[in-house]
N, C-alpha and C. Protein backbone atom coordinates (compact mmCIF):
# COMPACT_ATOMS: atom_id res chain seq x y z
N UNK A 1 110.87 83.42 116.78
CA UNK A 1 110.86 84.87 116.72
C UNK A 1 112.27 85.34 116.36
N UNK A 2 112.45 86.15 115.48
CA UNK A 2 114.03 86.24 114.86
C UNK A 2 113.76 87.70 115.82
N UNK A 3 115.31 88.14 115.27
CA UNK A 3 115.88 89.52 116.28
C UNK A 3 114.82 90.81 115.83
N UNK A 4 114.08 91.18 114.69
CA UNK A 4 113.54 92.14 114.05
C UNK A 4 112.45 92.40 114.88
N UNK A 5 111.37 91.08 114.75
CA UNK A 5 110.37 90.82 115.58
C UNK A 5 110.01 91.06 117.15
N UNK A 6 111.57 90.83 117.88
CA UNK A 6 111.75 90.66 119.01
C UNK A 6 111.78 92.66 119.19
N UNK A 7 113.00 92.87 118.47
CA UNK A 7 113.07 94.61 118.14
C UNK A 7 111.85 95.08 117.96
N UNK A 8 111.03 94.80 117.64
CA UNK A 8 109.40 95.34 117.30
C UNK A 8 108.79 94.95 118.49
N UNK A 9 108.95 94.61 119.23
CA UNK A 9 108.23 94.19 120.75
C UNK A 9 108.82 95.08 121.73
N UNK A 10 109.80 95.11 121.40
CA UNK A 10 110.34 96.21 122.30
C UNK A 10 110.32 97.35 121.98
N UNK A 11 109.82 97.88 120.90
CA UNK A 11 109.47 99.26 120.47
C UNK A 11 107.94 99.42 121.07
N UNK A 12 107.50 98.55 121.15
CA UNK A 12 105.81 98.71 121.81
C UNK A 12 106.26 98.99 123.58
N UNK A 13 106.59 98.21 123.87
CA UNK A 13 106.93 98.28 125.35
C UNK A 13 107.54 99.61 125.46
N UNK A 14 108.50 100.40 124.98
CA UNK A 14 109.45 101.19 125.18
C UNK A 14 108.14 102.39 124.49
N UNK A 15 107.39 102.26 123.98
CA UNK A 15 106.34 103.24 123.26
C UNK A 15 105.02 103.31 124.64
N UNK A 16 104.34 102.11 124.53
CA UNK A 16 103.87 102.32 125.94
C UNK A 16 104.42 103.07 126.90
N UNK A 17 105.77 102.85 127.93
CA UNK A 17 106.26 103.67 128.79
C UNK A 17 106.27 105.06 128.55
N UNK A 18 106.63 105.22 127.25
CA UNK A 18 106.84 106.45 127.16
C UNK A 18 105.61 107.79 127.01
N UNK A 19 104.40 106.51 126.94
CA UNK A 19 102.52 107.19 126.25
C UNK A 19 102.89 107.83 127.86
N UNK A 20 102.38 106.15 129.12
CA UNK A 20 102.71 106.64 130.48
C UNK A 20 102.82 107.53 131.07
N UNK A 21 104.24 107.88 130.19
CA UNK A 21 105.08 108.74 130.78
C UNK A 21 104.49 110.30 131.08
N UNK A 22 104.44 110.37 129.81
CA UNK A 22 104.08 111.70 128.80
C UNK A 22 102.79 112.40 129.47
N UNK A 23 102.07 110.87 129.65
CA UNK A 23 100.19 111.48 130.28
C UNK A 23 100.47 112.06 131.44
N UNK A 24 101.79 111.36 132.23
CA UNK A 24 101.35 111.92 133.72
C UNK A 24 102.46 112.79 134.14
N UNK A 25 103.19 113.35 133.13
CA UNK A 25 103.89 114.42 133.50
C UNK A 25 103.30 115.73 132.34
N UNK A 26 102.07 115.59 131.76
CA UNK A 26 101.67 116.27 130.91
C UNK A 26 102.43 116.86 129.65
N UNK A 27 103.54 116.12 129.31
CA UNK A 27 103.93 116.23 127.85
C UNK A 27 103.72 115.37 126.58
N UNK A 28 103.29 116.43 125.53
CA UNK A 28 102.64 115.77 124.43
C UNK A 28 104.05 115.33 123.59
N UNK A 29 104.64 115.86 123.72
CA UNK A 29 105.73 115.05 122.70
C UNK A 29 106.39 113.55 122.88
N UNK A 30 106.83 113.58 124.58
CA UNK A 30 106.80 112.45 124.86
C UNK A 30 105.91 111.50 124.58
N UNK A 31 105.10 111.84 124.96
CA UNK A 31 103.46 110.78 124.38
C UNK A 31 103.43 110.17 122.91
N UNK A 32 103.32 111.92 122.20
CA UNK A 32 103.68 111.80 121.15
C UNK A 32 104.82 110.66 120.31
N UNK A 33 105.65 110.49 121.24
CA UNK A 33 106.83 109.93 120.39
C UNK A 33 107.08 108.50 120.72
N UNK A 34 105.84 108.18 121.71
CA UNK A 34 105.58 106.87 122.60
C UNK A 34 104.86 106.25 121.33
N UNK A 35 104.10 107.16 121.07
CA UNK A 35 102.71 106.28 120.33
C UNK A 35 103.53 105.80 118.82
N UNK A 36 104.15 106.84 118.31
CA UNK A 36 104.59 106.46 117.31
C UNK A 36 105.82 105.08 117.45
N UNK A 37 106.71 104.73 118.74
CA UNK A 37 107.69 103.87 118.37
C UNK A 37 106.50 102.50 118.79
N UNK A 38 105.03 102.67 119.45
CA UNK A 38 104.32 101.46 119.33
C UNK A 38 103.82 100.77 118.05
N UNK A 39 103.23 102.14 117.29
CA UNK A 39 103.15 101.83 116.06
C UNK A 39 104.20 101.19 115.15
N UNK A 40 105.45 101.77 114.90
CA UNK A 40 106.53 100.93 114.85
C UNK A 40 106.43 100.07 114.93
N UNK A 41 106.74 99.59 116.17
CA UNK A 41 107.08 98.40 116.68
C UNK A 41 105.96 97.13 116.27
N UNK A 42 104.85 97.80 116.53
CA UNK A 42 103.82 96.59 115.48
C UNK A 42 103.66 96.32 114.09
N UNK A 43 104.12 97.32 113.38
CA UNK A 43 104.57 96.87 112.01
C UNK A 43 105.68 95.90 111.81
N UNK A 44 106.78 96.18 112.38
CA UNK A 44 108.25 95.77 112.77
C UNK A 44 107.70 93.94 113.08
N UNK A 45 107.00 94.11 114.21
CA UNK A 45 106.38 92.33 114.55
C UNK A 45 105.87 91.67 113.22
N UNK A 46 105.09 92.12 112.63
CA UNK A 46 103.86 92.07 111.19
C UNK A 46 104.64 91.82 109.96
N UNK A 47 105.71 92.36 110.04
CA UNK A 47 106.58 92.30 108.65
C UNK A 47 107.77 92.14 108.74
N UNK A 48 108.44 92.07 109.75
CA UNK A 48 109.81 91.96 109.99
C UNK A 48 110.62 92.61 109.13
N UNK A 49 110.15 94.00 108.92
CA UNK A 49 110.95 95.12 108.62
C UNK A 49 111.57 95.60 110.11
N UNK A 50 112.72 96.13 109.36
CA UNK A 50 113.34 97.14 110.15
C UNK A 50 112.94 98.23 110.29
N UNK A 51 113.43 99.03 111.86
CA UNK A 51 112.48 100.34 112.32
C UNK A 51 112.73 101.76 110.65
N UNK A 52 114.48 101.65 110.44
CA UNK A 52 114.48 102.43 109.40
C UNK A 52 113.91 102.59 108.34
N UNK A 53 114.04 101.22 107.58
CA UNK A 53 113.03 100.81 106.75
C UNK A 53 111.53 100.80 106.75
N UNK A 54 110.70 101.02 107.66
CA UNK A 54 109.35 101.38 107.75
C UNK A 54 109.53 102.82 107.90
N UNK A 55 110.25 103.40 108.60
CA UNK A 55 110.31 105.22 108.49
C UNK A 55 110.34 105.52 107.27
N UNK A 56 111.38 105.05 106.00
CA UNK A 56 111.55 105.17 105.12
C UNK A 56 110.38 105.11 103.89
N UNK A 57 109.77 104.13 103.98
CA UNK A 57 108.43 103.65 103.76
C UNK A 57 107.28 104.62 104.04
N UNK A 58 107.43 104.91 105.24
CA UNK A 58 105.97 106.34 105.48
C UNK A 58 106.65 107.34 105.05
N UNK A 59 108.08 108.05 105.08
CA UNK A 59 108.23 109.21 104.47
C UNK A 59 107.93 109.11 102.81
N UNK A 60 108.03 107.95 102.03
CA UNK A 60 108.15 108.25 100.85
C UNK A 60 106.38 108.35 100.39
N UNK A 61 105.19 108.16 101.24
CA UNK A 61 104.04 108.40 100.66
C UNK A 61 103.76 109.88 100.97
């Protein structure tokens, strides 16, 4: 597992906590911003892109 991969695992974990978070203090952004660094983070595992480089990637479609 190189460092990218490992970085993409921890964007899921750190995205989870933050879904958690969000549900049980009733904020959608938090949630919101959970779900998206999981998503991340499983692309990040899948391709061993970097987090910028996949942002970069969905803004340009």
């Amino acid at each position: 597992m190189n460092s990218t991969e490992l970085e993409g695992k921890w964007n899921q974990v750190k995205g989870d906590f933050k879904q958690k978070y969000g549900k049980h203090f009733d904020n959608d952004d938090t949630f919101a911003d959970g779900k998206m660094d999981e998503v991340l983070g499983r692309i990040q595992e899948k391709t061993g892109k970097t987090k910028e480089a996949i942002k970069e990637e969905i803004e340009k479609w």
